[in-house]
C-alpha atoms as a PDB file:
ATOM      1  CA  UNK A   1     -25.086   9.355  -6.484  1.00  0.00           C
ATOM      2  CA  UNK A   2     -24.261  12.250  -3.749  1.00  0.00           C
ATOM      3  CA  UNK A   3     -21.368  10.346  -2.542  1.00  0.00           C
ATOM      4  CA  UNK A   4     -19.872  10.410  -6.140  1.00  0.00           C
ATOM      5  CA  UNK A   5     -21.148  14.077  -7.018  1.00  0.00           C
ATOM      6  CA  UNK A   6     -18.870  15.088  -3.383  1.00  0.00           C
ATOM      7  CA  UNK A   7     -15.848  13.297  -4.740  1.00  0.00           C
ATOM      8  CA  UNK A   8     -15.807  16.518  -7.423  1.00  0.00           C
ATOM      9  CA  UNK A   9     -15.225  19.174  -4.024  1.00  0.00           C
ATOM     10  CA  UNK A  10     -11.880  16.769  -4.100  1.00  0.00           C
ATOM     11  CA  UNK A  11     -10.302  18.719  -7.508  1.00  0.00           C
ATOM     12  CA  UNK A  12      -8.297  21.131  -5.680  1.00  0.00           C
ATOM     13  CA  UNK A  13      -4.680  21.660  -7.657  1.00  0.00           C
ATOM     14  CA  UNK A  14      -1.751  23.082  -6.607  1.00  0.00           C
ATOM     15  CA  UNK A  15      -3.849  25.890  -5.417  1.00  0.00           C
ATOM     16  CA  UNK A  16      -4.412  28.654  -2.507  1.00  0.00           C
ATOM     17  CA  UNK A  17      -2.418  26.399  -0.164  1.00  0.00           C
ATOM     18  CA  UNK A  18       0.561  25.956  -2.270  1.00  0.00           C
ATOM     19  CA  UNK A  19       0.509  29.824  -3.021  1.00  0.00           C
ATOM     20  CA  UNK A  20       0.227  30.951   0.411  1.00  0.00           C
ATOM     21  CA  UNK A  21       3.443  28.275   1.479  1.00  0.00           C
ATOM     22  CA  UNK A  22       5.832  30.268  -1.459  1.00  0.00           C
ATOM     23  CA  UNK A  23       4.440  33.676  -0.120  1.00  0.00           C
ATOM     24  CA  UNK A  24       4.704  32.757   3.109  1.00  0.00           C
ATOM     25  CA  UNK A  25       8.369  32.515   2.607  1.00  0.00           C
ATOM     26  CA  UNK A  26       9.403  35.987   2.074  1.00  0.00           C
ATOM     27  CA  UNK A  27       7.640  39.664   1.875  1.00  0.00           C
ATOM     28  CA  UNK A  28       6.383  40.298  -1.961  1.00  0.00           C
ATOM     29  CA  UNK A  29       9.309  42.742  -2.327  1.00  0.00           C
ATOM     30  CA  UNK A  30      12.290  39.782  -1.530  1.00  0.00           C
ATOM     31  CA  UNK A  31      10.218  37.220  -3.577  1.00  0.00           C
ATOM     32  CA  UNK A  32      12.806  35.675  -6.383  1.00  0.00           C
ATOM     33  CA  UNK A  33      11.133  35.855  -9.771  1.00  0.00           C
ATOM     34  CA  UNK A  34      11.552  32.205  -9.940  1.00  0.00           C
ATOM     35  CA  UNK A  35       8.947  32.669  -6.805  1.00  0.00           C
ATOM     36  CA  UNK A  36       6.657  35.111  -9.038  1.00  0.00           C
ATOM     37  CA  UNK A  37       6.893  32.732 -11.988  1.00  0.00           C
ATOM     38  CA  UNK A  38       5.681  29.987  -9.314  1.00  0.00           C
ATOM     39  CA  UNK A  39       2.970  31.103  -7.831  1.00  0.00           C
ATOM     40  CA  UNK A  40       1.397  32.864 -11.071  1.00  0.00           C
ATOM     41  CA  UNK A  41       1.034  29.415 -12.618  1.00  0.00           C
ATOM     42  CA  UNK A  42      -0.009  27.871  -9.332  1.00  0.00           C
ATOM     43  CA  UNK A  43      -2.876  30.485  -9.641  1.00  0.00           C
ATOM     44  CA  UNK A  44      -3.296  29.470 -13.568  1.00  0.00           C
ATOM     45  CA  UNK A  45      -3.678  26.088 -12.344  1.00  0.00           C
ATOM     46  CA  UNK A  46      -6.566  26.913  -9.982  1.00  0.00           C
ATOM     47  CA  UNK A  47      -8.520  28.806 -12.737  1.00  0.00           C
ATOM     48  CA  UNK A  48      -8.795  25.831 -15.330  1.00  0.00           C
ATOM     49  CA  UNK A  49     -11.420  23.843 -14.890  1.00  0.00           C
ATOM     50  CA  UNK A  50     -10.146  20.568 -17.209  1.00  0.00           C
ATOM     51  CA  UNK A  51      -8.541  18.664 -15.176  1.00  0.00           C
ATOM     52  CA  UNK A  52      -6.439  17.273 -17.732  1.00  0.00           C
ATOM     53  CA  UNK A  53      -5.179  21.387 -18.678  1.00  0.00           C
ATOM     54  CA  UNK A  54      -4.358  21.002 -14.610  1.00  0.00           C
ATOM     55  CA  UNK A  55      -2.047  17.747 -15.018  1.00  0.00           C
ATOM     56  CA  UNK A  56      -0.360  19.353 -17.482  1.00  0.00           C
ATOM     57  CA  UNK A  57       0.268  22.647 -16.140  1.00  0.00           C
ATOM     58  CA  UNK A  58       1.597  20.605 -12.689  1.00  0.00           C
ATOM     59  CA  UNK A  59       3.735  18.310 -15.003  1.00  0.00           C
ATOM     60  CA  UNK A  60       5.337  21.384 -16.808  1.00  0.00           C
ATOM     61  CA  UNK A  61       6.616  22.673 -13.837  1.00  0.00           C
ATOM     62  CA  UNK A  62      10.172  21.444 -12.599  1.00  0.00           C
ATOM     63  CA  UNK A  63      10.834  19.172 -10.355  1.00  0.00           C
ATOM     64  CA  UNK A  64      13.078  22.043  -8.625  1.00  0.00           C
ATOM     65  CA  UNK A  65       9.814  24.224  -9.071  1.00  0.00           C
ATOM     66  CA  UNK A  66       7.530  22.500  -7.126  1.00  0.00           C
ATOM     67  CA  UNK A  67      10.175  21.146  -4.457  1.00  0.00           C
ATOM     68  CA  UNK A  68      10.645  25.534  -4.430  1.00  0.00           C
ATOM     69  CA  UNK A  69       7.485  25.088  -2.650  1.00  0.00           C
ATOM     70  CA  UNK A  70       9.310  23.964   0.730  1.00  0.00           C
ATOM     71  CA  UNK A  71      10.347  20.976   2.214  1.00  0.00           C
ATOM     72  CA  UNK A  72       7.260  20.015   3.644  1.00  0.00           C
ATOM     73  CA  UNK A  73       5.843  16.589   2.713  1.00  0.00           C
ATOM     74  CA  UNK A  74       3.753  17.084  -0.618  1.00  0.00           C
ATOM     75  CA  UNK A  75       2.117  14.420  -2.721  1.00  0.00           C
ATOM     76  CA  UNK A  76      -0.445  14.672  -5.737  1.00  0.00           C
ATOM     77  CA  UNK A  77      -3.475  12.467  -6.254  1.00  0.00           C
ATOM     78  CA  UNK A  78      -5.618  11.476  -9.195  1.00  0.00           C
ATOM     79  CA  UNK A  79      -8.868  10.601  -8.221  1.00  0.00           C
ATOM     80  CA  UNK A  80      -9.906   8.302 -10.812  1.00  0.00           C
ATOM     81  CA  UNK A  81     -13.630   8.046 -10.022  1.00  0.00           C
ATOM     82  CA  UNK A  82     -14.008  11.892  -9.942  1.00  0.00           C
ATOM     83  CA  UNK A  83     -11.511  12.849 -12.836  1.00  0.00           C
ATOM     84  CA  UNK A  84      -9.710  14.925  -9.872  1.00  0.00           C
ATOM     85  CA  UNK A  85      -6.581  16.025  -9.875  1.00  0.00           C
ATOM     86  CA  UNK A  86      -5.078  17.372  -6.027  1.00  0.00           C
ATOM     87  CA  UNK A  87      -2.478  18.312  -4.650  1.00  0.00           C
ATOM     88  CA  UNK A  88      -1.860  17.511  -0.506  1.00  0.00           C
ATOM     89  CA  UNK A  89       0.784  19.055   1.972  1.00  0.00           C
ATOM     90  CA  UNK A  90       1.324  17.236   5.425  1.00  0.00           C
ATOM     91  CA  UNK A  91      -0.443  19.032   8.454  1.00  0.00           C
ATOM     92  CA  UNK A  92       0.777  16.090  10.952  1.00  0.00           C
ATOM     93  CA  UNK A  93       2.455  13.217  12.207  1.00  0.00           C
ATOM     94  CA  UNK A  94       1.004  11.188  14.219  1.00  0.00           C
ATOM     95  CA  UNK A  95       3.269   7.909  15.502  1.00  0.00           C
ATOM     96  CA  UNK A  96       3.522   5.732  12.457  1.00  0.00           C
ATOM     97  CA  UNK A  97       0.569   8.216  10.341  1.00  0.00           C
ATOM     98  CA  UNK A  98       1.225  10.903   8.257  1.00  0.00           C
ATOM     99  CA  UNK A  99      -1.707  13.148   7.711  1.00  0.00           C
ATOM    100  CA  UNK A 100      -2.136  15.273   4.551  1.00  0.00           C
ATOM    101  CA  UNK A 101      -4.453  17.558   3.794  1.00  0.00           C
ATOM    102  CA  UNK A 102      -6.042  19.754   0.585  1.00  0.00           C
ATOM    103  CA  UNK A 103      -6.928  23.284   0.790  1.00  0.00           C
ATOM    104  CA  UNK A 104     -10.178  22.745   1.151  1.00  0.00           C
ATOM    105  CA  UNK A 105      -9.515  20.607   4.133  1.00  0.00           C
ATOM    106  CA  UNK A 106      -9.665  16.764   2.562  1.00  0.00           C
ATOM    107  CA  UNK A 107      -7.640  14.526   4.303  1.00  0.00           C
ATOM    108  CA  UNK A 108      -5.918  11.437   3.551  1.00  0.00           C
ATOM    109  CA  UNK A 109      -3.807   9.200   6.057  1.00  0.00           C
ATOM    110  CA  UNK A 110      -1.117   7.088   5.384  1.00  0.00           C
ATOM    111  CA  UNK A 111       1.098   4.828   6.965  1.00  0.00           C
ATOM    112  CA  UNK A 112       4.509   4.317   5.105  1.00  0.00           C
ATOM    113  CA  UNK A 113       3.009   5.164   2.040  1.00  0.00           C
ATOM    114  CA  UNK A 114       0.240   2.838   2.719  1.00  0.00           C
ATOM    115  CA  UNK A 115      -3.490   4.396   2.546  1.00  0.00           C
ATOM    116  CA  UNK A 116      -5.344   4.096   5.976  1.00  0.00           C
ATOM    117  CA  UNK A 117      -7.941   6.866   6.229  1.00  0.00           C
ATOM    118  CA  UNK A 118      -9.490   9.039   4.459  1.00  0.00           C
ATOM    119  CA  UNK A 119     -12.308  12.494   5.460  1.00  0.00           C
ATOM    120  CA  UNK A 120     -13.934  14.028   3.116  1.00  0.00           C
ATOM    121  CA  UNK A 121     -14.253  13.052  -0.333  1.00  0.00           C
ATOM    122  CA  UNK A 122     -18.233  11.485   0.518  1.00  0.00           C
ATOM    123  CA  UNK A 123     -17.678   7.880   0.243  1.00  0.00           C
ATOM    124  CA  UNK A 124     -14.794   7.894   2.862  1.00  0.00           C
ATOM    125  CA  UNK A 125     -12.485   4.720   4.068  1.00  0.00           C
ATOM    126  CA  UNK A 126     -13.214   5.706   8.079  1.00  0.00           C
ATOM    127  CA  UNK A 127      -9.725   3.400   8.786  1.00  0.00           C
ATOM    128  CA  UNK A 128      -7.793   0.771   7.736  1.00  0.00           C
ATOM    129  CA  UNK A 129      -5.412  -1.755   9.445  1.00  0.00           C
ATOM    130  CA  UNK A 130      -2.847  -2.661   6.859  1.00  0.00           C
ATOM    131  CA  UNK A 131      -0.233  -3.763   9.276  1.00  0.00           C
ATOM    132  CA  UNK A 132       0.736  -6.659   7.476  1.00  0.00           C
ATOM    133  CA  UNK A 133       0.889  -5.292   4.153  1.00  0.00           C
ATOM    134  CA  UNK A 134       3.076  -2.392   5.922  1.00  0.00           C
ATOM    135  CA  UNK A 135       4.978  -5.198   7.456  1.00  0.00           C
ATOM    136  CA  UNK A 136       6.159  -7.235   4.069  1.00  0.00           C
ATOM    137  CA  UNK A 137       6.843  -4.504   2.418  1.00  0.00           C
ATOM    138  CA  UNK A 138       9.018  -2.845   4.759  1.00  0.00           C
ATOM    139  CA  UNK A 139      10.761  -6.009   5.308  1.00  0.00           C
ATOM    140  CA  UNK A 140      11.608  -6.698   1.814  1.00  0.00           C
ATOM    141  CA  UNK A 141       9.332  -9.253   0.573  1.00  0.00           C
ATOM    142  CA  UNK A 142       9.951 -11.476  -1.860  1.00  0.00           C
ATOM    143  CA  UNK A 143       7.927 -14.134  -3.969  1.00  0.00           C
ATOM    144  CA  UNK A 144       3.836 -13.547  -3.186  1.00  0.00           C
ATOM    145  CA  UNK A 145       3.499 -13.429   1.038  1.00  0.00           C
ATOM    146  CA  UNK A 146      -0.308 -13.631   2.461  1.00  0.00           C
ATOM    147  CA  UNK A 147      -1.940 -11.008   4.196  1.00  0.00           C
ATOM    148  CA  UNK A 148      -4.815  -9.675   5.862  1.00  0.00           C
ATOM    149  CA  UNK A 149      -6.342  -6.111   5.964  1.00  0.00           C
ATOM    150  CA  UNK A 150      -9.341  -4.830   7.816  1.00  0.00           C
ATOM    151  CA  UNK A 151     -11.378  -1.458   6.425  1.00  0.00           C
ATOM    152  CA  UNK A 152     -13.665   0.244   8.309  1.00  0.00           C
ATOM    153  CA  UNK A 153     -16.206   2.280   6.846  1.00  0.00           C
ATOM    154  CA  UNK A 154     -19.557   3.834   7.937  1.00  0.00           C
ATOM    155  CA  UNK A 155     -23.173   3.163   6.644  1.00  0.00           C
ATOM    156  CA  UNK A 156     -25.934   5.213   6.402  1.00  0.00           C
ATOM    157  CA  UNK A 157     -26.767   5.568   9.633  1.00  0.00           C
ATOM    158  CA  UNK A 158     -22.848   6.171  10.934  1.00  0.00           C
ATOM    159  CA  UNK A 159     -22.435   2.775  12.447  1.00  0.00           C
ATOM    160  CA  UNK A 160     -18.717   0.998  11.641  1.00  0.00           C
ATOM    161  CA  UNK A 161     -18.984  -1.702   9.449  1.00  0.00           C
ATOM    162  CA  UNK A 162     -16.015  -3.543   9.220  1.00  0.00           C
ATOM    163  CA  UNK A 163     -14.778  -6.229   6.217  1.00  0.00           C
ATOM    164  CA  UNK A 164     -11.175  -8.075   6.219  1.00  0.00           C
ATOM    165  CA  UNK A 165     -10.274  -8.888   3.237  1.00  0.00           C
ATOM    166  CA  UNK A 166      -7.295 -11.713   2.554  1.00  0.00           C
ATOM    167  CA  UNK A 167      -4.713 -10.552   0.059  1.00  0.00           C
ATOM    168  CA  UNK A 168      -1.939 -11.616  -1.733  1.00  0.00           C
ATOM    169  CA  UNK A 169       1.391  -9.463  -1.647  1.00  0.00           C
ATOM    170  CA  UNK A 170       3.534 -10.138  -4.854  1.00  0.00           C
ATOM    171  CA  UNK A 171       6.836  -8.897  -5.887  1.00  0.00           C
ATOM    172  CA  UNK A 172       6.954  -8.723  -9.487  1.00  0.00           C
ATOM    173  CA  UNK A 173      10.412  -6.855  -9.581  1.00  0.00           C
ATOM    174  CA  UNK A 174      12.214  -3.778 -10.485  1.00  0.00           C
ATOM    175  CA  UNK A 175      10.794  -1.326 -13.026  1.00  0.00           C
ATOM    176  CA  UNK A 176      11.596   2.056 -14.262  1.00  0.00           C
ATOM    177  CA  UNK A 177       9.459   4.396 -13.252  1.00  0.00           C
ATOM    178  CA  UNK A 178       9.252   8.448 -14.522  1.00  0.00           C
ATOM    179  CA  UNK A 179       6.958  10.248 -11.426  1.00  0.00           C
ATOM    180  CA  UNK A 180       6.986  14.053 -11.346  1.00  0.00           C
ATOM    181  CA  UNK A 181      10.051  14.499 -13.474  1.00  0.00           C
ATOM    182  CA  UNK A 182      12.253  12.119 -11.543  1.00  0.00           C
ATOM    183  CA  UNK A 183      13.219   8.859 -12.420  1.00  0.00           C
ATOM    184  CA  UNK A 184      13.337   5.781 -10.557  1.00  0.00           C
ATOM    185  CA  UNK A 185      14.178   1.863 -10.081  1.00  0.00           C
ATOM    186  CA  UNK A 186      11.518   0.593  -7.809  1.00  0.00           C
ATOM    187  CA  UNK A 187      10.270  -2.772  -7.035  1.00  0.00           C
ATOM    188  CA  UNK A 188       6.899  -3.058  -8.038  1.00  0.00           C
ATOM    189  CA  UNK A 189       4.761  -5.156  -5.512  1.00  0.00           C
ATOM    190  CA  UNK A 190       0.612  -6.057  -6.623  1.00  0.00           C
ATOM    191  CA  UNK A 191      -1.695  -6.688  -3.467  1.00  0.00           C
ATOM    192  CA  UNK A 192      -4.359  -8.735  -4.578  1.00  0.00           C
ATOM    193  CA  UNK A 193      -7.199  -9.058  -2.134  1.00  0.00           C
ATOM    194  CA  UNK A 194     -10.747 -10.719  -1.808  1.00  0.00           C
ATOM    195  CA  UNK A 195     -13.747 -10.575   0.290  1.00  0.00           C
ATOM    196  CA  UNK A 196     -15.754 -14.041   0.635  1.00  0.00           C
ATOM    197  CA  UNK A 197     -13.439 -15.858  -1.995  1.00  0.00           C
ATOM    198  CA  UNK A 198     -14.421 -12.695  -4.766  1.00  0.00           C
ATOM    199  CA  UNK A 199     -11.418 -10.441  -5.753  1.00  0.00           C
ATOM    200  CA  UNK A 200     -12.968  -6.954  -5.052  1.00  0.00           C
ATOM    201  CA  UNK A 201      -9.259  -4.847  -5.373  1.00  0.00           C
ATOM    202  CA  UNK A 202      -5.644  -5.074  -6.547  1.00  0.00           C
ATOM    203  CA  UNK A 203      -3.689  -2.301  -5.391  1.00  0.00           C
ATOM    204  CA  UNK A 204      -0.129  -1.237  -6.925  1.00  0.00           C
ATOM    205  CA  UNK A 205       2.995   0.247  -5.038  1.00  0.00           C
ATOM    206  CA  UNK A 206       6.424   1.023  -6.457  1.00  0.00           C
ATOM    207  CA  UNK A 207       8.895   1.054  -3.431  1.00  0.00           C
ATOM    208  CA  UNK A 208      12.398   2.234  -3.398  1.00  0.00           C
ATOM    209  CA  UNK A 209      14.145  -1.370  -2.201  1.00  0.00           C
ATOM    210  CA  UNK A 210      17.061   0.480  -0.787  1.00  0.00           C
ATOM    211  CA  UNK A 211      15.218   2.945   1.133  1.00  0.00           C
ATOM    212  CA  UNK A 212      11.747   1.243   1.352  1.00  0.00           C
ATOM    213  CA  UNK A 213      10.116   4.647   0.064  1.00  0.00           C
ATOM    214  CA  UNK A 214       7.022   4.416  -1.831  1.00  0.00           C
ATOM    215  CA  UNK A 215       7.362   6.810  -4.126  1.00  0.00           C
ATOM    216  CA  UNK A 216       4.064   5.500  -6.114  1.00  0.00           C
ATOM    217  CA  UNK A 217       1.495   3.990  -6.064  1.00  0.00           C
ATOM    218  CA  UNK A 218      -2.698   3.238  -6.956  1.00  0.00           C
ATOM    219  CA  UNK A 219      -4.542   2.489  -4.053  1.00  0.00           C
ATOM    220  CA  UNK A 220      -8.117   1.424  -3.746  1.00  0.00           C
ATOM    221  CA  UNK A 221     -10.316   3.556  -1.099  1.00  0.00           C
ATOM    222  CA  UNK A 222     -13.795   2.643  -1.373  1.00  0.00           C
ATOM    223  CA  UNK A 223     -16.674   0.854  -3.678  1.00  0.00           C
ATOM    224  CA  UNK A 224     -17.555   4.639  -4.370  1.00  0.00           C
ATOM    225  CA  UNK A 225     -14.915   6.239  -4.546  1.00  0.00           C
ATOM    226  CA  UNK A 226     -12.730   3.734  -6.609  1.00  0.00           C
ATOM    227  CA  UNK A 227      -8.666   4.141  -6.738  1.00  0.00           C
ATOM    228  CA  UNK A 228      -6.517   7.136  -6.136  1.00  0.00           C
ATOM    229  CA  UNK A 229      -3.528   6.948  -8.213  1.00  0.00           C
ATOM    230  CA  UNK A 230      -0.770   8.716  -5.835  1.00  0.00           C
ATOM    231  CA  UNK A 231       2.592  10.022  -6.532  1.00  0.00           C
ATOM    232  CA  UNK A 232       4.599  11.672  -4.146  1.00  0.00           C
ATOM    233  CA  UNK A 233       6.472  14.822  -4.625  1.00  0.00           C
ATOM    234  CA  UNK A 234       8.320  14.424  -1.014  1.00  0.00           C
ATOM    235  CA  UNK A 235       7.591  11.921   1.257  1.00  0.00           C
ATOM    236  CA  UNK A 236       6.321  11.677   4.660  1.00  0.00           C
ATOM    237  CA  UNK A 237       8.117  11.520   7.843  1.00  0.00           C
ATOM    238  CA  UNK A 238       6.381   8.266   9.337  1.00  0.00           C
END
C-alpha cells in the first residue's frame, strides 16, 4: 500500500520547473506577453488538484506554447495507477539513455523511446535490458519478431531480483494518431510478453517509420506501479 500511496508524490504538472525554464529565458521586464500568458497558466496548472482540470489545462495550451518552453527534450506522462499527470524535461544523456526528470526530482530513463529505469515513484523498475525490442523496432520490423527483455527490480530488503520475460513484437500498421496537438502517421507495434508461459504485460508504441521516433507510447513499469501512458512533446537526443 506505501508503494502505491508514493506513486501520488509523482503528480507534478507543468509546474515550478517549466516556469523557471520560460523565466529563465529573459529578465521579467523583456518577457513577451505570450511568455506572461505561459507561465501564469503553468502556475494555474500547479494549483489544481484534479488531475483531469490539469490534462486539460496542458491540452489547451498550443503546441507552439509549450514548445515556447525551449528546445529541451520534454515529454508528459499519465500515470495510470496513481491518476498522475507529469510533465519531464531531460537533465542528461547518457550513451544510448536519455534521462528525464520531474521537479520534484522523479526520474525516468529511456532508451529510444523505450522505458529502462525508473527512481522514485515507490515501486520503481531499478533497470531494464530491452535491447532487442530497441533493436526490431529501430530496424523496421515487420510481421510479429520474438524477443527477450530482462527487468530488474529490488525487494524488500534491496537485493536485485531479476525476471526475463519472452515477448512478442507485432506490427499491426499505420494509424493516425492526434498527441499534444500534432498529428501523426505512425506504425503501431504491440509487445506482448510473458513470464513462465503467463502473459503478465502488453506494451504499445507508435513509431514514426521514416524517422523511427516514438512519439507515443504505454509502457508497463512495475506490478505496482502499472503503465505510464507517455507522449512526447520533443524527443530525446539518444
Amino acid at each position: 500500500m506505501g508503494e502505491v500511496l508514493a506513486l501520488r508524490g509523482f503528480s507534478v504538472f507543468i509546474g515550478a520547473f517549466a516556469a523557471l525554464a520560460i523565466a529563465g529565458c529573459s529578465s521579467d521586464k523583456n518577457k513577451t506577453p505570450l511568455q506572461d500568458t505561459l507561465i501564469g497558466a503553468i502556475r494555474s496548472i500547479g494549483k489544481k488538484p484534479d488531475t483531469q482540470a490539469n490534462r486539460r489545462a496542458v491540452e489547451a495550451l498550443t503546441r507552439e506554447e509549450l514548445t515556447g518552453v525551449g528546445t529541451n527534450p520534454t515529454i508528459l506522462v499519465d500515470v495510470e495507477a496513481a491518476d498522475a499527470y507529469a510533465s519531464l524535461f531531460q537533465i542528461s544523456l547518457n550513451g544510448q539513455h536519455d534521462i528525464f526528470m520531474t521537479a520534484d526530482r522523479i526520474t525516468m530513463t529511456f532508451s529510444k523511446g523505450l522505458l529502462t529505469a525508473t527512481r522514485g515513484i515507490g515501486a520503481d523498475l531499478y533497470t531494464a535490458d530491452i535491447s532487442q525490442t530497441r533493436a526490431a523496432i529501430q530496424g523496421g520490423a515487420s510481421g510479429v519478431v520474438a524477443t527477450t527483455r530482462v527487468h530488474k527490480s529490488l525487494s524488500g530488503d534491496n537485493q536485485v531480483i531479476a525476471t526475463r520475460y519472452e515477448c512478442s513484437l507485432a506490427d499491426q500498421g499505420i494509424e493516425r494518431i492526434v498527441s499534444i496537438h500534432k498529428a501523426f502517421r505512425l506504425r503501431r507495434y504491440v509487445e506482448t510478453c510473458r513470464f513462465e508461459g503467463d502473459e503478465v504485460f502488453a506494451n504499445t508504441y507508435w513509431v514514426d517509420p521514416a524517422t523511427r521516433v516514438m512519439w507515443k507510447s504505454r509502457q508497463w513499469v512495475s506490478p505496482l506501479a502499472g503503465y505510464f501512458g507517455i507522449d512526447v512533446l520533443i524527443p530525446g537526443k539518444s
